[in-house]
N, C-alpha and C. Protein backbone atom coordinates (compact mmCIF):
# COMPACT_ATOMS: atom_id res chain seq x y z
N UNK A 1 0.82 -1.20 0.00
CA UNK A 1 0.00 0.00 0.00
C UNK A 1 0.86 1.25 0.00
N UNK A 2 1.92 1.15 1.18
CA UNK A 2 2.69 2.64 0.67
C UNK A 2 3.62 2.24 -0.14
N UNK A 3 3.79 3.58 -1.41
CA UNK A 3 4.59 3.34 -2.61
C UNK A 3 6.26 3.68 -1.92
N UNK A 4 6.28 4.88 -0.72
CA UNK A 4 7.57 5.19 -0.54
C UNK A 4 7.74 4.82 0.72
N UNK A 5 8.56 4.11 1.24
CA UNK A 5 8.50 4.05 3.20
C UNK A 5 9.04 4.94 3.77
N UNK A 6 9.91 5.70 2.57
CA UNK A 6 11.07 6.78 3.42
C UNK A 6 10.02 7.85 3.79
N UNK A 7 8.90 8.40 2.70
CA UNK A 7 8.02 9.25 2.96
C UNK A 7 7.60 8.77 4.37
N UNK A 8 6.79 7.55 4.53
CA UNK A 8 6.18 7.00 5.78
C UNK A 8 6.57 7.47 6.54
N UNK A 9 8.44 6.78 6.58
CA UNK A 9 9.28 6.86 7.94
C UNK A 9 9.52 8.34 8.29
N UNK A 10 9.54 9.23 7.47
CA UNK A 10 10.17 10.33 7.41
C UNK A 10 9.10 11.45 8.76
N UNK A 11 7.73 11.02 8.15
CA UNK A 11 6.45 12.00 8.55
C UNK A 11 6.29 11.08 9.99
N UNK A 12 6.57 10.05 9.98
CA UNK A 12 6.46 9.42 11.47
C UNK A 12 7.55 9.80 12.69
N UNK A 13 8.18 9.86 12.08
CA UNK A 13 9.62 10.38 12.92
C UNK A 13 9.21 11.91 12.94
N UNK A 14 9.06 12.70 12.14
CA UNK A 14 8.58 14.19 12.59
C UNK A 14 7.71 14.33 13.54
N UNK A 15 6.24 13.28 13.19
CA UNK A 15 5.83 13.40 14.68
C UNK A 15 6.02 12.72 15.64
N UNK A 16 6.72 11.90 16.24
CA UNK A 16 7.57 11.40 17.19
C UNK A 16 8.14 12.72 17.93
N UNK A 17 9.03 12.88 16.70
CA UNK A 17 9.85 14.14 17.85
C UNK A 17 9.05 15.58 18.15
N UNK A 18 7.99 15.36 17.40
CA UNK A 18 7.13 16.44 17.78
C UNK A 18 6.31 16.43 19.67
N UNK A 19 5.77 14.71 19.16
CA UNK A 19 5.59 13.94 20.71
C UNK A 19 6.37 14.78 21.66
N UNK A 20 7.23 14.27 21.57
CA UNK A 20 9.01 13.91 22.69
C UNK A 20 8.74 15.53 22.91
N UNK A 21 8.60 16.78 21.89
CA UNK A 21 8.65 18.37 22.13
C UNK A 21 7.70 18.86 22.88
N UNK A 22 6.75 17.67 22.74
CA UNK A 22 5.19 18.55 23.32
C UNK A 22 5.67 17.77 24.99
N UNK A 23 5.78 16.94 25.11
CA UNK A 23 5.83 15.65 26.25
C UNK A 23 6.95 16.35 27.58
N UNK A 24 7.93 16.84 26.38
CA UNK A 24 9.36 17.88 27.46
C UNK A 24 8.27 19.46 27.97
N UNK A 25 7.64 19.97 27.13
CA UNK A 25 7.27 20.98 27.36
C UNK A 25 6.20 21.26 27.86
N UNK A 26 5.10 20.32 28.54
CA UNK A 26 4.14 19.81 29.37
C UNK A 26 5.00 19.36 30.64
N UNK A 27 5.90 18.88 30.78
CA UNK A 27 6.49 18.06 31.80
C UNK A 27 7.31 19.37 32.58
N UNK A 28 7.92 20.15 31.93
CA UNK A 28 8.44 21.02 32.50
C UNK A 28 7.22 22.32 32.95
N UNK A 29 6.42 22.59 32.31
CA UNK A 29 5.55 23.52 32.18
C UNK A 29 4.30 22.95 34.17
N UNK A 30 4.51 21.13 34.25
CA UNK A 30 4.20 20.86 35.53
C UNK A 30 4.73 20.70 36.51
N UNK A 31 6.28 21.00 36.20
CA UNK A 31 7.22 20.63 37.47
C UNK A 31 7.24 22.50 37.98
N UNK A 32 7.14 23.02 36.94
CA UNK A 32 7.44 24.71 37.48
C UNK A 32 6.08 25.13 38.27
N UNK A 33 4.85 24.21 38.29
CA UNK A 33 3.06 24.54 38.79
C UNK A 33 3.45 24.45 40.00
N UNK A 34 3.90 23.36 39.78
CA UNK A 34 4.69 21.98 41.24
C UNK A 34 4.99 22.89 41.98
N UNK A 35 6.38 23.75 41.56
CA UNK A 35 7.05 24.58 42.16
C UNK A 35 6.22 25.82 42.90
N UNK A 36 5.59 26.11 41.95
CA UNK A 36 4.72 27.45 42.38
C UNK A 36 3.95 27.31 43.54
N UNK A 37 3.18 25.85 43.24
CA UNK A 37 2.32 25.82 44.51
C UNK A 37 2.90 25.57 45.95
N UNK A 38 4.12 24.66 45.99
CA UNK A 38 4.86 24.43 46.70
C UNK A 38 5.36 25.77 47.25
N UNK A 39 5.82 26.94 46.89
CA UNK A 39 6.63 27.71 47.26
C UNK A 39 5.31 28.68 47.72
N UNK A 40 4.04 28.54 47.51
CA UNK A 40 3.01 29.03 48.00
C UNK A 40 2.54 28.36 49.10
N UNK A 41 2.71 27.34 49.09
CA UNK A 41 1.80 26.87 50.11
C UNK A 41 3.52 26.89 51.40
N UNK A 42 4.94 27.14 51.25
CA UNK A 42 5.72 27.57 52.25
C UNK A 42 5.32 28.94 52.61
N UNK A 43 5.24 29.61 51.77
CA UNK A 43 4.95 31.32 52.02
C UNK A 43 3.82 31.40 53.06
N UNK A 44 2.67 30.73 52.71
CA UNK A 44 1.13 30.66 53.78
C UNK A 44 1.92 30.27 54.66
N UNK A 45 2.44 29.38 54.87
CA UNK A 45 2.37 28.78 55.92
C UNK A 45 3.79 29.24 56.91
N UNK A 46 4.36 30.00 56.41
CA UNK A 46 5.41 30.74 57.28
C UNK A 46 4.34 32.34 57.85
N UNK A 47 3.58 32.41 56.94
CA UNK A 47 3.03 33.60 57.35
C UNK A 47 1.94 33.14 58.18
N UNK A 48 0.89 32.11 58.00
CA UNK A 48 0.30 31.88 59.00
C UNK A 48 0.62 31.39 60.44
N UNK A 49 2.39 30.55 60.38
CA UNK A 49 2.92 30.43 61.84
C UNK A 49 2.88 31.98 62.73
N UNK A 50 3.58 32.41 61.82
CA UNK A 50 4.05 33.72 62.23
C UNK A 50 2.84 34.82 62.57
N UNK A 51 1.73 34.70 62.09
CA UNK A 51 0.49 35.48 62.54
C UNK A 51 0.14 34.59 63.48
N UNK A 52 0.16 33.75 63.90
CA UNK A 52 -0.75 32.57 65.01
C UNK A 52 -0.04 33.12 66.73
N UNK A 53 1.62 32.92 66.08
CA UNK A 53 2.42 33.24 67.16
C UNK A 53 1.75 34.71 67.44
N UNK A 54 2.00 36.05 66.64
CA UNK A 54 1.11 36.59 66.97
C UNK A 54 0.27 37.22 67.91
N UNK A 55 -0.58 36.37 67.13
CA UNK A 55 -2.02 36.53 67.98
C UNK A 55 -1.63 35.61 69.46
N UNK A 56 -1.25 34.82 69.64
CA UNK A 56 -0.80 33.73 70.95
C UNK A 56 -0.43 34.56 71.61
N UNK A 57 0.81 35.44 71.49
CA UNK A 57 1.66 36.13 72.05
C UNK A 57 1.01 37.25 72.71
N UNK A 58 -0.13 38.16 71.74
CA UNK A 58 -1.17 38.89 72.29
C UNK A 58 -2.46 38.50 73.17
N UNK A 59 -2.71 37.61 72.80
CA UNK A 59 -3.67 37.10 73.69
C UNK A 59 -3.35 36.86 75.01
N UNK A 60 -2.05 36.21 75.34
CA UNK A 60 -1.38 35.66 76.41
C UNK A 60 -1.01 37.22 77.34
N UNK A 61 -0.58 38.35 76.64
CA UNK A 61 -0.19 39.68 77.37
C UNK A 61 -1.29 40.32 77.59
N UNK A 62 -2.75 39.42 77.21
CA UNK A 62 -3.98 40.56 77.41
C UNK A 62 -4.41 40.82 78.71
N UNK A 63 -5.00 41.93 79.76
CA UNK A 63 -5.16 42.09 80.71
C UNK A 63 -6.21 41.19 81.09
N UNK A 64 -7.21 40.62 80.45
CA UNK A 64 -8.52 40.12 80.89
C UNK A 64 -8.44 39.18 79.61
N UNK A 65 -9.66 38.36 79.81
CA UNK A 65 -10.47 37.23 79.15
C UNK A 65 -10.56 37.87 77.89
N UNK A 66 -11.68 39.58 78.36
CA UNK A 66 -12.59 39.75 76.93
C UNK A 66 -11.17 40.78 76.06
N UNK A 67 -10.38 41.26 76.80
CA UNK A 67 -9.09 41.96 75.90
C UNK A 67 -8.59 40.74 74.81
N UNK A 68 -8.37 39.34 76.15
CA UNK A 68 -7.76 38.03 74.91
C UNK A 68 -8.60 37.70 73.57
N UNK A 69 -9.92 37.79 74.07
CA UNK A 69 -10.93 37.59 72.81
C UNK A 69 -10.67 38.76 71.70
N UNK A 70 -10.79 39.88 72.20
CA UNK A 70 -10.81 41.25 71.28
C UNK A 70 -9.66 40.66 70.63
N UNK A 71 -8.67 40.26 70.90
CA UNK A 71 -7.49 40.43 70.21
C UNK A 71 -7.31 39.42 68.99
N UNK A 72 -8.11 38.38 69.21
CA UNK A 72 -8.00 36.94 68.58
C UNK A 72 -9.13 37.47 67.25
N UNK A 73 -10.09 38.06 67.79
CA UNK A 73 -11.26 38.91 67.14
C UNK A 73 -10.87 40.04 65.75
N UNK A 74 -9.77 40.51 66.24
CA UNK A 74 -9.21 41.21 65.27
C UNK A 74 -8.35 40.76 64.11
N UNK A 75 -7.57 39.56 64.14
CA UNK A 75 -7.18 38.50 63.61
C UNK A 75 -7.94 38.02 62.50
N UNK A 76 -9.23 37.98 62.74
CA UNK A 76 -10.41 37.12 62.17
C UNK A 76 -9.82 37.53 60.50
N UNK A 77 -10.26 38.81 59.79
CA UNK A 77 -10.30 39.54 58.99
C UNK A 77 -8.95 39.26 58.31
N UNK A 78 -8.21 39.88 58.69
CA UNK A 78 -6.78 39.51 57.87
C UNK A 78 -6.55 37.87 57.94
N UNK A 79 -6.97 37.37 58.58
CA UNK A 79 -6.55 35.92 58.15
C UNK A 79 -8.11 35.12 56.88
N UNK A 80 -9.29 35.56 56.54
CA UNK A 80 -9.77 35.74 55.90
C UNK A 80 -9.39 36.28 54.24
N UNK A 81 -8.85 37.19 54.83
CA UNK A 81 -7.94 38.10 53.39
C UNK A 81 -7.14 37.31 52.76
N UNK A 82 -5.94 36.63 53.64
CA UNK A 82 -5.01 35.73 53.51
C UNK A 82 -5.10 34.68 52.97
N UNK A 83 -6.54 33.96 53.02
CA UNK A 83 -7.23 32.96 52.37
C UNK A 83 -7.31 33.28 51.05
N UNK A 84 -8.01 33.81 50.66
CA UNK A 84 -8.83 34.67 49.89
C UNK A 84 -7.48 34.74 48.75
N UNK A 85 -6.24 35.58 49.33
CA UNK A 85 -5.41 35.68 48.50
C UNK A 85 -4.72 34.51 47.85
N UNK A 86 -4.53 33.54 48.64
CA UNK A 86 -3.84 32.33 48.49
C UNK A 86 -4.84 31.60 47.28
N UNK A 87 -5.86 31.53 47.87
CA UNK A 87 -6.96 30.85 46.85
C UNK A 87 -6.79 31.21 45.05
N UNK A 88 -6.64 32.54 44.98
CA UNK A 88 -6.76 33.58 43.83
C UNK A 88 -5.07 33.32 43.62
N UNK A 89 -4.34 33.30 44.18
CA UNK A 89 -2.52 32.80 43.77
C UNK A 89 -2.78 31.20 43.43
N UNK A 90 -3.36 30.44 43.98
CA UNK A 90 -3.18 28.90 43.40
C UNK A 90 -4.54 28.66 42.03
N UNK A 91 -5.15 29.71 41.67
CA UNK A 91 -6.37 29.84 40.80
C UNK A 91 -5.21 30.03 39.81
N UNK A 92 -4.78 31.39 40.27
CA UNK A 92 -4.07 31.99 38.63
C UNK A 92 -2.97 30.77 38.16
N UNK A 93 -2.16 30.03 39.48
CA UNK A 93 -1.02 28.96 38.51
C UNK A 93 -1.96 28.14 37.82
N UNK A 94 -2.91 27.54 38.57
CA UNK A 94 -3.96 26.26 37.43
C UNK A 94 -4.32 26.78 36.43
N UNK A 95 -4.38 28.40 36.13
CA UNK A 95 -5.16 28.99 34.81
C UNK A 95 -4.05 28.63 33.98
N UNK A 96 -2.24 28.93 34.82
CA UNK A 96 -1.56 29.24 33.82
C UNK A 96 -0.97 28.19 32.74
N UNK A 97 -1.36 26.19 34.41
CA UNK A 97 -0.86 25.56 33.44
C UNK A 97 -2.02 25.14 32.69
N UNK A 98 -3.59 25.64 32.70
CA UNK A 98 -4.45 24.62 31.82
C UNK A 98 -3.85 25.26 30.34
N UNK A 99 -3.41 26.87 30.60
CA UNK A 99 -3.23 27.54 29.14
C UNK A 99 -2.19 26.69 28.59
N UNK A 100 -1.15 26.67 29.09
CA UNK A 100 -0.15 25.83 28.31
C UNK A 100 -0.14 24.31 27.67
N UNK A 101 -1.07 23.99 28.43
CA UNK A 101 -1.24 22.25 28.12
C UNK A 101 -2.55 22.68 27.02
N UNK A 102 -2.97 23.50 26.84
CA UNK A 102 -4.18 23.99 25.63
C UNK A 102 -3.32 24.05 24.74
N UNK A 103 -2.39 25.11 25.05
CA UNK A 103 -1.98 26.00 23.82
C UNK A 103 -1.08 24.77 22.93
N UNK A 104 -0.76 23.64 23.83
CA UNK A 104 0.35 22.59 23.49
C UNK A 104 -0.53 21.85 23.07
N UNK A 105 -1.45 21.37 23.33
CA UNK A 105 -2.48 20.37 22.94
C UNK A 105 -2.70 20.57 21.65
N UNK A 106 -2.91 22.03 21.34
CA UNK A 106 -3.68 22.25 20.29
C UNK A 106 -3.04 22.34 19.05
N UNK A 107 -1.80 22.70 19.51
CA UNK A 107 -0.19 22.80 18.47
C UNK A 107 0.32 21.35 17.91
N UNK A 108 0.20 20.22 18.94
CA UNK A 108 -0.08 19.17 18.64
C UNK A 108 -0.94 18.27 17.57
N UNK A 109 -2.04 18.38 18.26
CA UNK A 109 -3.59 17.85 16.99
C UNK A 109 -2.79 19.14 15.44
N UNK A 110 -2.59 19.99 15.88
CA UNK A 110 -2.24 20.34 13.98
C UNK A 110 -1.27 20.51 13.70
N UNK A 111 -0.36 19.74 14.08
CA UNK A 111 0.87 19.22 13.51
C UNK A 111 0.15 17.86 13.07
N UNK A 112 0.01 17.25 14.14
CA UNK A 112 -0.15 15.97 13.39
C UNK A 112 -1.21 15.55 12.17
N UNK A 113 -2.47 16.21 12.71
CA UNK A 113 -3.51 16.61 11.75
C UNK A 113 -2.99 16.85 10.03
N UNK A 114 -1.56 17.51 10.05
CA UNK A 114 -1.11 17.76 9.23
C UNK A 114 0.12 17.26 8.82
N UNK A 115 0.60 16.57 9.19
CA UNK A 115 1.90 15.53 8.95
C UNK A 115 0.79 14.06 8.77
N UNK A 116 -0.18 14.16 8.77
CA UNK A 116 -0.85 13.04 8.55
C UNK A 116 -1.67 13.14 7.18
N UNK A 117 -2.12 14.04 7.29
CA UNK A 117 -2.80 14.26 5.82
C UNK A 117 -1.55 14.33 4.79
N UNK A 118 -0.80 15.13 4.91
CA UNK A 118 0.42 14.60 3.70
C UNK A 118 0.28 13.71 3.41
N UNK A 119 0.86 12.91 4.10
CA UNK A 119 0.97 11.44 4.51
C UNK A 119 0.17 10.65 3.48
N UNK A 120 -1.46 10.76 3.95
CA UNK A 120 -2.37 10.30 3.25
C UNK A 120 -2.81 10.78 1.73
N UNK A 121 -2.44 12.24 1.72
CA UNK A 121 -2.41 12.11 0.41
C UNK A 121 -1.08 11.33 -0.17
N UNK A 122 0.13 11.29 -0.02
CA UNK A 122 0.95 10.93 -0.32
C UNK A 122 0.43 9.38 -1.03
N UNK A 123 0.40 8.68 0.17
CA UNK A 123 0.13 7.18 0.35
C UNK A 123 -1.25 7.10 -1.12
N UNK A 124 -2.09 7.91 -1.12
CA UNK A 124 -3.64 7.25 -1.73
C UNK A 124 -3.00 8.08 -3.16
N UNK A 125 -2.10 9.21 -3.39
CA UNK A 125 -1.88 9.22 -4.97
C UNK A 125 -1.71 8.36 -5.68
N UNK A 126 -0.81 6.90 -5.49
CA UNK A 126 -0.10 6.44 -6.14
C UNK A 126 -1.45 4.86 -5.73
N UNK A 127 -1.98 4.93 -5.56
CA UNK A 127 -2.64 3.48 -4.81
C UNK A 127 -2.65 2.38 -6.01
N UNK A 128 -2.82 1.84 -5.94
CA UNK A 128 -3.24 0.40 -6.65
C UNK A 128 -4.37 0.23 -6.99
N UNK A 129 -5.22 0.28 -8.31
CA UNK A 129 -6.35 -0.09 -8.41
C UNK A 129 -6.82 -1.29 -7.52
N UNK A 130 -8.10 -1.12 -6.83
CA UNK A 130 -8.55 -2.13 -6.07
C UNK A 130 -8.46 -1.71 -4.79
N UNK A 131 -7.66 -1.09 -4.20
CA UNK A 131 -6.98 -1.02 -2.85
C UNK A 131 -7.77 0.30 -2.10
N UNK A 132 -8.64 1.02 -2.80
CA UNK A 132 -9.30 1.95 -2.19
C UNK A 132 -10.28 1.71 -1.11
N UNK A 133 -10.66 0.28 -0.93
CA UNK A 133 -11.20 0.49 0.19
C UNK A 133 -9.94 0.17 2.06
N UNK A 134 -9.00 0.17 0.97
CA UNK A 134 -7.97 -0.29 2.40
C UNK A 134 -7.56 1.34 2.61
N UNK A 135 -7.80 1.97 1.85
CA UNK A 135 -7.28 3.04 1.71
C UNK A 135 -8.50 4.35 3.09
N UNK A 136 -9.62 4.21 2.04
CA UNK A 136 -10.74 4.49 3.08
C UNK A 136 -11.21 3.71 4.63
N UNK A 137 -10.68 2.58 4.85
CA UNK A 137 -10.91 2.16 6.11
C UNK A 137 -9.17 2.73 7.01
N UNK A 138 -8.13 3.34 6.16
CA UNK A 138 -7.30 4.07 6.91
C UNK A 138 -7.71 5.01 7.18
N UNK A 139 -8.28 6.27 6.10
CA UNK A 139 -8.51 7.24 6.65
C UNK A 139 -9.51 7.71 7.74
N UNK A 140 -10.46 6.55 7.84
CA UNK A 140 -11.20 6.55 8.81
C UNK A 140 -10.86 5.70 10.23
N UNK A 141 -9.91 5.47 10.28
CA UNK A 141 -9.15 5.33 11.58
C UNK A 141 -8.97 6.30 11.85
N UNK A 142 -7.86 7.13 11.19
CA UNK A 142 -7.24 8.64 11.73
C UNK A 142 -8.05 9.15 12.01
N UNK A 143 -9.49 9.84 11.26
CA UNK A 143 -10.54 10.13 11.49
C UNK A 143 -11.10 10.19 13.04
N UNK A 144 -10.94 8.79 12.89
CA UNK A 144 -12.03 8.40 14.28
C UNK A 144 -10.61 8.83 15.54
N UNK A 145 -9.59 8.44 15.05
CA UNK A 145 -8.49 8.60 16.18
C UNK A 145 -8.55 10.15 16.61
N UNK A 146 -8.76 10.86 15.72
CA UNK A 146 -8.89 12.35 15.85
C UNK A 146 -9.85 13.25 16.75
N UNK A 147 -11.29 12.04 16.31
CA UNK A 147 -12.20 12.80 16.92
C UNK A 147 -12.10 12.28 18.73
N UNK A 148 -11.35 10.86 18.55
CA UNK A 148 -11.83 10.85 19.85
C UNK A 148 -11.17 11.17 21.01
N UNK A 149 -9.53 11.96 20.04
CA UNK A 149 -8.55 12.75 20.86
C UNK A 149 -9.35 14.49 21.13
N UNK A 150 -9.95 14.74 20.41
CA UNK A 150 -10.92 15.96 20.46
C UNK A 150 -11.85 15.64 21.61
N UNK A 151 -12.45 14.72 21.58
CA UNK A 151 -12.91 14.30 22.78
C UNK A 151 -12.48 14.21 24.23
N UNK A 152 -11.26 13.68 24.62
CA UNK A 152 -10.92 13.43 25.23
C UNK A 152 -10.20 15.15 25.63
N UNK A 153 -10.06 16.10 25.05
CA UNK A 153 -9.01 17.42 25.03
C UNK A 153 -10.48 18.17 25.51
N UNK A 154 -11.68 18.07 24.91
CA UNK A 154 -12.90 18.67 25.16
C UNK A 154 -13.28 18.21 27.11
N UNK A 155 -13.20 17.16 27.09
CA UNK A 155 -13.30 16.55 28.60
C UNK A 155 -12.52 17.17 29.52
N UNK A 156 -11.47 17.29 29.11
CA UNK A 156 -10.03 17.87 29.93
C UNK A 156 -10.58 19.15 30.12
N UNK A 157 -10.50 20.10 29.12
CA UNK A 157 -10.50 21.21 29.80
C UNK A 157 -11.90 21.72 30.47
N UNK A 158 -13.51 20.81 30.29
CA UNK A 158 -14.33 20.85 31.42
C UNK A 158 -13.93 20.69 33.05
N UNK A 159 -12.90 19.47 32.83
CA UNK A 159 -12.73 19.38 33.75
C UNK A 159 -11.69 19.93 34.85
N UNK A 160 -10.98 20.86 34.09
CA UNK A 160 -10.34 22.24 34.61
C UNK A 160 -10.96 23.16 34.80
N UNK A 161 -12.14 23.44 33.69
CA UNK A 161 -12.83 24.57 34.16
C UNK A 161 -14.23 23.99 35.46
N UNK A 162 -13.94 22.65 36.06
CA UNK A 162 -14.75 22.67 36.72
C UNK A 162 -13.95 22.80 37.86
N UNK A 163 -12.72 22.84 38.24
CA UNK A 163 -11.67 22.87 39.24
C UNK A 163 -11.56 24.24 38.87
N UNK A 164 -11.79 25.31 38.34
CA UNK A 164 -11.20 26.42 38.63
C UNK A 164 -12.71 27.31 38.66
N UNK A 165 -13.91 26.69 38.80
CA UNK A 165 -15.23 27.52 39.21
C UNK A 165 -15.34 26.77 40.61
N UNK A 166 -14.73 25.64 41.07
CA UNK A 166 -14.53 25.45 42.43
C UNK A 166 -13.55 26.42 43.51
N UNK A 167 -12.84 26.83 42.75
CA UNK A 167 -11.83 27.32 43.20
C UNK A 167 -12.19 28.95 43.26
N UNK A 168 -13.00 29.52 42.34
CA UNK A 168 -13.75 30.64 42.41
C UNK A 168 -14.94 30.39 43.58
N UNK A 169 -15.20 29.38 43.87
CA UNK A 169 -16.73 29.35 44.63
C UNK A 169 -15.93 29.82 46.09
N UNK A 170 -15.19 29.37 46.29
CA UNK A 170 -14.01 28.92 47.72
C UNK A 170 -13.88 30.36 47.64
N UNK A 171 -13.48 31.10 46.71
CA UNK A 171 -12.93 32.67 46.98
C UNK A 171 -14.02 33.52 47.24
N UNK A 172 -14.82 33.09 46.53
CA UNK A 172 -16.55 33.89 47.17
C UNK A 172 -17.07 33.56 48.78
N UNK A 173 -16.74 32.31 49.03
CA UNK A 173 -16.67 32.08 50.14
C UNK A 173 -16.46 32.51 51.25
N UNK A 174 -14.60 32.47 51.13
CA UNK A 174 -14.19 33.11 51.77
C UNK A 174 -14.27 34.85 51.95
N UNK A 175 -14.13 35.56 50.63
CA UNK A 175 -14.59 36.52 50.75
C UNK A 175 -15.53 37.61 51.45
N UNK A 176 -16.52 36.89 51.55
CA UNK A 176 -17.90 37.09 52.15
C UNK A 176 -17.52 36.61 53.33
N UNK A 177 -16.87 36.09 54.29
CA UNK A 177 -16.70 36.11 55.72
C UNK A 177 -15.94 36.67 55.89
């Protein structure tokens, strides 16, 4: 069925290493999220020791019961805020990696989309009388392989945008207290 293999080999190996480009640049694009959230969730949490002590430290020097309360009372608000902010800092990294794994996704499907159709025209110019239906039950593999990678890219990013209207609900949340 194919007249040239070098053509074959040639457009298969382009997207291979196209793979391997998208695969490095997703992988790095999640180790740096990694990082972000990590180095966020040290930051909270040096700042929330450090406000707790704080408030401990004030409460403990308060003259009375209701001074210790007032003081813990005042706390309330900025540690609210603090939420609030953190929430909206770990929102914006998930926005930043769904964009990249989109923008890569999508750079992907049309490369290959298009190192494949060559391909197929390549392969069905030269065909063999007779051989057109081997020809049409290929292209409707890719076809179907296509749609149901569209599928699966359509799923994905619902299901980011359902983690990042959770993640908005949490900031309304908090907000409002």
């Amino acid at each position: 069925m194919f007249t040239n293999p070098e053509q074959f080999a040639n457009a298969t190996k382009a997207l291979f290493e196209f793979q391997l480009e998208t695969f490095n640049t997703l992988t790095s694009k999640t180790v740096q999220g990694v990082e972000q959230v990590i180095a966020l969730n040290l930051s909270t949490a040096k700042s929330q020791l450090a406000g707790g002590l704080a408030t401990g430290k004030e409460m403990s020097q308060a003259a009375d019961a209701k001074a210790a309360i007032q003081a813990a009372a005042e706390k309330i608000q900025p540690g609210v805020a603090s939420a609030a902010a953190y929430n909206q800092q770990l929102g914006d990294i998930i926005a930043e990696i769904r964009e990249e794994f989109t923008r890569a996704a999508d750079a992907h499907v049309a490369e290959a989309k298009s190192n494949l159709s060559a391909l197929i025209y390549d392969v069905t110019k030269n065909v063999r009388p007779g051989s057109e239906n081997a020809v049409d039950i290929v292209k409707t593999a890719i076809d179907n392989a296509f749609a149901g990678y569209e599928q699966v890219t359509k799923a994905t990013k619902q299901a980011v945008q359902a983690v990042e209207a959770e993640i908005a609900k949490a900031n309304a949340l908090v907000a409002k207290k």
